[in-house]
C-alpha atoms as a PDB file:
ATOM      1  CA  UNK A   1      89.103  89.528  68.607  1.00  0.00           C
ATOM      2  CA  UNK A   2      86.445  92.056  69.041  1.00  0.00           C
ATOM      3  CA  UNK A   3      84.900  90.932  72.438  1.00  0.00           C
ATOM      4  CA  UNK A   4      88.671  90.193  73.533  1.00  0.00           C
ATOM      5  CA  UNK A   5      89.851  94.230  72.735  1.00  0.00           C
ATOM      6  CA  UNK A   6      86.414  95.170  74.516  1.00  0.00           C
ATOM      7  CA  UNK A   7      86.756  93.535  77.685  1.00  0.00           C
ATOM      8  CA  UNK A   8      90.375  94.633  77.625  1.00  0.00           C
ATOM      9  CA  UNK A   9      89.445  98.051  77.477  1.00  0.00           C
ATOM     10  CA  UNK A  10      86.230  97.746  79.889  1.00  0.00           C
ATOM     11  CA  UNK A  11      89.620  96.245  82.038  1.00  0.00           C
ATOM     12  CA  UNK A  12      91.564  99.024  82.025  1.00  0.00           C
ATOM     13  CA  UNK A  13      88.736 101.758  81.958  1.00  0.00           C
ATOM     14  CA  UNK A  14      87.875  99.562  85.758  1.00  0.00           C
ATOM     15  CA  UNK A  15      91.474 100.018  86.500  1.00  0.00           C
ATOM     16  CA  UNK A  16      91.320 104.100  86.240  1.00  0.00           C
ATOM     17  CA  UNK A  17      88.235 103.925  87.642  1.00  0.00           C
ATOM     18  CA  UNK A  18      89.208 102.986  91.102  1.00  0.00           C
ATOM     19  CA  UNK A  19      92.109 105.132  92.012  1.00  0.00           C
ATOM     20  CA  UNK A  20      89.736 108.303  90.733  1.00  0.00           C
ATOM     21  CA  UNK A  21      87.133 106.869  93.064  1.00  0.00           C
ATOM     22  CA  UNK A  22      89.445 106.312  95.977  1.00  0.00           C
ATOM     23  CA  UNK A  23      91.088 109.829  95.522  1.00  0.00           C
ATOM     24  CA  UNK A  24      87.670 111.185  95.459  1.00  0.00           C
ATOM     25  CA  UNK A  25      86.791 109.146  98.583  1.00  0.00           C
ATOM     26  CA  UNK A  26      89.232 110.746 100.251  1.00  0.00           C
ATOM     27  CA  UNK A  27      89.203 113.701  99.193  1.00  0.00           C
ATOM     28  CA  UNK A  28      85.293 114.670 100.052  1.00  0.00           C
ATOM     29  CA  UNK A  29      86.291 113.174 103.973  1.00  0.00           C
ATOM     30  CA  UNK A  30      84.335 110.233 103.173  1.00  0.00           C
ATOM     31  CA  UNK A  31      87.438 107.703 104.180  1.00  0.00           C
ATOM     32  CA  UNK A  32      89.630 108.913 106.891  1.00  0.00           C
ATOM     33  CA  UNK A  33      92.977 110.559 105.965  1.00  0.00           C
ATOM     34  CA  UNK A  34      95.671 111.553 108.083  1.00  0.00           C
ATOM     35  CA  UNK A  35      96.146 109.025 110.383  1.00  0.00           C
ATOM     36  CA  UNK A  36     100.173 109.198 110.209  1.00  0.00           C
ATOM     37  CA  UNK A  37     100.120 112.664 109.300  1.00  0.00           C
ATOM     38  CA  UNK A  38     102.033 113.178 112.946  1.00  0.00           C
ATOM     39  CA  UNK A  39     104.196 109.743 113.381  1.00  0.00           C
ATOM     40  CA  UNK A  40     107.572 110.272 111.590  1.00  0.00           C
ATOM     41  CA  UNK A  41     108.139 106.689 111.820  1.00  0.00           C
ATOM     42  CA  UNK A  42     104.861 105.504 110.340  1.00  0.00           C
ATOM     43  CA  UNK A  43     105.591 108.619 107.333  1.00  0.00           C
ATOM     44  CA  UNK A  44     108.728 106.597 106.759  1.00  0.00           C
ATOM     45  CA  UNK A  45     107.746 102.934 106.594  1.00  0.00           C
ATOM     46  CA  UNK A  46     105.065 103.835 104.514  1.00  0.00           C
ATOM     47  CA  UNK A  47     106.934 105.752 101.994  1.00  0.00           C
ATOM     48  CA  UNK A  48     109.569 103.703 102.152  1.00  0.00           C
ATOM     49  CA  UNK A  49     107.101 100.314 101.298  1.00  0.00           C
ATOM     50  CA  UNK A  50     104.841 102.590  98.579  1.00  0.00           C
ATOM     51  CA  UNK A  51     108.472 103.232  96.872  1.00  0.00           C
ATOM     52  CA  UNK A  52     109.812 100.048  97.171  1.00  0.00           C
ATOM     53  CA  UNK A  53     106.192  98.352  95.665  1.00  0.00           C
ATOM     54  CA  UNK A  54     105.991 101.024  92.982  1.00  0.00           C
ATOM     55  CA  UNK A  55     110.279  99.767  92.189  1.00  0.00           C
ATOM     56  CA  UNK A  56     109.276  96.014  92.352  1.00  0.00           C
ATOM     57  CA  UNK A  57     106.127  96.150  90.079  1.00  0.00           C
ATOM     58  CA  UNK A  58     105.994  98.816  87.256  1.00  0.00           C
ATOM     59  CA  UNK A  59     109.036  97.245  85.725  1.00  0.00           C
ATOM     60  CA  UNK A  60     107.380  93.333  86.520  1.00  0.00           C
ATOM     61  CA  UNK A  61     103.690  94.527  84.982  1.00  0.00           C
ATOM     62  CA  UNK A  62     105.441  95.952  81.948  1.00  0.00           C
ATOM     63  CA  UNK A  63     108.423  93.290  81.302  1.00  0.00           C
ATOM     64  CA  UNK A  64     107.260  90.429  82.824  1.00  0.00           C
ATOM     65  CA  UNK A  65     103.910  91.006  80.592  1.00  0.00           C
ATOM     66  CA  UNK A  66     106.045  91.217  77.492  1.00  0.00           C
ATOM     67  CA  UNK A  67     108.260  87.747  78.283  1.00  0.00           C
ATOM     68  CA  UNK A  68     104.873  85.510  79.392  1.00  0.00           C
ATOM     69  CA  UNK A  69     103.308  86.316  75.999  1.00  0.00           C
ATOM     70  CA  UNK A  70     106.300  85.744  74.066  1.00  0.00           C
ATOM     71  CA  UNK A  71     107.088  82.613  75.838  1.00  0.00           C
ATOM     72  CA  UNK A  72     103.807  80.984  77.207  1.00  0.00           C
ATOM     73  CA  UNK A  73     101.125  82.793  74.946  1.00  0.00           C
ATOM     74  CA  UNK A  74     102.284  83.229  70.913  1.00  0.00           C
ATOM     75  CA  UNK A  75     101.315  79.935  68.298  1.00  0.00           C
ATOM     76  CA  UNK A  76      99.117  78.639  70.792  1.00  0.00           C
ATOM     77  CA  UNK A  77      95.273  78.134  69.760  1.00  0.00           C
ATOM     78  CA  UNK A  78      93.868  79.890  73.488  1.00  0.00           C
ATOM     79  CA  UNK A  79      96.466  82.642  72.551  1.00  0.00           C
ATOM     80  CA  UNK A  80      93.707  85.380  73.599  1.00  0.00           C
ATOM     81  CA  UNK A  81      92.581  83.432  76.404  1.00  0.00           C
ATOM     82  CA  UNK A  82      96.136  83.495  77.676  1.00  0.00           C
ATOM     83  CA  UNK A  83      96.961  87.261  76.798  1.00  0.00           C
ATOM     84  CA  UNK A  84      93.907  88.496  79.109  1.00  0.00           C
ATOM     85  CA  UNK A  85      94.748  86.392  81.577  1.00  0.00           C
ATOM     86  CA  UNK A  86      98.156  87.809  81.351  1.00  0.00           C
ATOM     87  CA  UNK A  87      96.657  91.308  80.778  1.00  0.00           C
ATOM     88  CA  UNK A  88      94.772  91.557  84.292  1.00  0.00           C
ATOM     89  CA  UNK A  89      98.147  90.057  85.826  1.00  0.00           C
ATOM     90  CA  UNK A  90      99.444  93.083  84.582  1.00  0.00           C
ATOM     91  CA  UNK A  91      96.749  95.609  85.877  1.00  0.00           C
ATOM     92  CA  UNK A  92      97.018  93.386  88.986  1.00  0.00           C
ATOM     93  CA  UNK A  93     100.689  94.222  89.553  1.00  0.00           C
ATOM     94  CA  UNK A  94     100.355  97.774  88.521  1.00  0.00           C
ATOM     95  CA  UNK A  95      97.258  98.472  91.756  1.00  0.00           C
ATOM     96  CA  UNK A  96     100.076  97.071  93.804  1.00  0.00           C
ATOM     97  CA  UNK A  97     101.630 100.457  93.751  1.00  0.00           C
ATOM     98  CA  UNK A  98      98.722 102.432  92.825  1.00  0.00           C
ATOM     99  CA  UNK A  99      96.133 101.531  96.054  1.00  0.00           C
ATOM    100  CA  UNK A 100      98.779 101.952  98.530  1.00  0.00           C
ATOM    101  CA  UNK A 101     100.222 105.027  96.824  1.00  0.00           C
ATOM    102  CA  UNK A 102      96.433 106.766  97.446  1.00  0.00           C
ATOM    103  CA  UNK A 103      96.077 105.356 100.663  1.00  0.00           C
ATOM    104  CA  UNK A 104      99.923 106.262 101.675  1.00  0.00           C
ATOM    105  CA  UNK A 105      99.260 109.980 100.538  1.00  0.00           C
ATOM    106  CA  UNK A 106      95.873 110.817 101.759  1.00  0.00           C
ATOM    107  CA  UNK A 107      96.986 109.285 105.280  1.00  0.00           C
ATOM    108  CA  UNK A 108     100.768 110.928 105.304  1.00  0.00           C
ATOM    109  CA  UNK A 109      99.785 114.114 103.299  1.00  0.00           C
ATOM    110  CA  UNK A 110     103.219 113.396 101.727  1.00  0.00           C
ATOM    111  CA  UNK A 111     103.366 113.696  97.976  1.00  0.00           C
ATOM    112  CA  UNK A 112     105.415 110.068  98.198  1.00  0.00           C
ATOM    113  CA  UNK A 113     102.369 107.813  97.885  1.00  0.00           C
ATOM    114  CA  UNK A 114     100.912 110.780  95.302  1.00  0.00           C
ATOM    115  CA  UNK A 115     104.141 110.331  93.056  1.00  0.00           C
ATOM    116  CA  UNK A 116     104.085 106.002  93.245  1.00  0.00           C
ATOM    117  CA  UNK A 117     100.746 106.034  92.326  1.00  0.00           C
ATOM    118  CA  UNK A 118     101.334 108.653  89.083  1.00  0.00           C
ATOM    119  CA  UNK A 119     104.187 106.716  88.214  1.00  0.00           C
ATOM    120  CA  UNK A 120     101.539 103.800  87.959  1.00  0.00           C
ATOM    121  CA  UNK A 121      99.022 105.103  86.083  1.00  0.00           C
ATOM    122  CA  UNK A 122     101.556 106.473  83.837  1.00  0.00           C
ATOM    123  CA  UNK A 123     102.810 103.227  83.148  1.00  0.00           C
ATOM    124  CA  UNK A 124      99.424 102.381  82.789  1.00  0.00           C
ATOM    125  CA  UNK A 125      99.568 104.216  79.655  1.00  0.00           C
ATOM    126  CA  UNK A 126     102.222 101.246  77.970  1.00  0.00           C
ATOM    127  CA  UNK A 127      99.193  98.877  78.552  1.00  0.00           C
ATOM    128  CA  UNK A 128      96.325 100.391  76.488  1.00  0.00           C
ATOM    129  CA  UNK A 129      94.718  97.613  74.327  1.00  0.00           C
ATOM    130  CA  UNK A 130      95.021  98.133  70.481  1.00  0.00           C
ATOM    131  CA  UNK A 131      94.037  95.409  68.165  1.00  0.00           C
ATOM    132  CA  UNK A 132      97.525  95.607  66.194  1.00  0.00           C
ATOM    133  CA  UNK A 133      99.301  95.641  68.926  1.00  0.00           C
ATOM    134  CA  UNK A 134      97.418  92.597  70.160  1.00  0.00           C
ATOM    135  CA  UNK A 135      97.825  91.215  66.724  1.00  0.00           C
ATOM    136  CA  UNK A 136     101.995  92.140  66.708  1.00  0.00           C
ATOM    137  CA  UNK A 137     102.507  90.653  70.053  1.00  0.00           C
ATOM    138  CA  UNK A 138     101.022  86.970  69.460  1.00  0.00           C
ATOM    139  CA  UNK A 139     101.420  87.077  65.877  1.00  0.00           C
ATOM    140  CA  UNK A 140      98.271  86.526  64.820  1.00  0.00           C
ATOM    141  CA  UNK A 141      97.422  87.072  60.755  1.00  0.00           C
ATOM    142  CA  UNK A 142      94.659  88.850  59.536  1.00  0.00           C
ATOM    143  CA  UNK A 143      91.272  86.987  59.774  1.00  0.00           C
END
């Protein structure tokens, strides 16, 4: 349970990792930003996709995270194998919004992409590892 919690948490610490990185990336002019800082149209579609990603997966990472443990992962002897598995699906779905988000904001200088990927990282937050939580969710006793 140990080594399961720590690479859970090495996971996550990874996940924050990036977006910092990329922000900082940008932000020091060692990526390109605004490329669509002048195109209306391109400002659009690319809010408009950031929003619609950030809609589509914060509720799937958190949700559909919950229902594939309950259903696919509980009573089952590779229960932990299963829950990381599920757990990096759900990091996965949650850089869906995030990456574009950065990308969308340093390139629009529009605070859209800025807000998606917040509301990502917040929701992050939900998915910090704890061992009773881990414990609760696939109902495993005390060993």
């Amino acid at each position: 349970m140990k080594q399961t919690l720590n690479r859970l948490r090495l996971q996550i610490g990874v996940f924050w990792l990036i977006p910092l990185l990329l922000a900082a990336l940008y932000g020091g002019d060692y990526l390109e930003t605004g490329r669509w800082a002048d195109d209306e149209g391109a400002r659009y579609v690319a809010g408009t996709w950031v929003v619609m990603l950030t809609i589509f997966c914060v509720p799937a990472a958190l949700k559909g995270f919950s229902l594939y443990v309950k259903r696919y992962a509980q009573g089952r002897p590779a229960a932990l194998s299963l829950y990381e598995r599920a757990f990096a699906a759900r990091l996965l779905a949650l850089s869906l919004c995030i990456w574009p988000g950065v990308y969308v904001y340093f390139q629009t200088f529009d605070n859209l992409g800025g807000l998606c990927a917040l509301i990502g990282l917040t929701a992050s937050l939900f998915c910090i590892p704890r061992e009773a939580r881990i414990r609760q969710e696939l109902h495993l006793d005390e060993e």
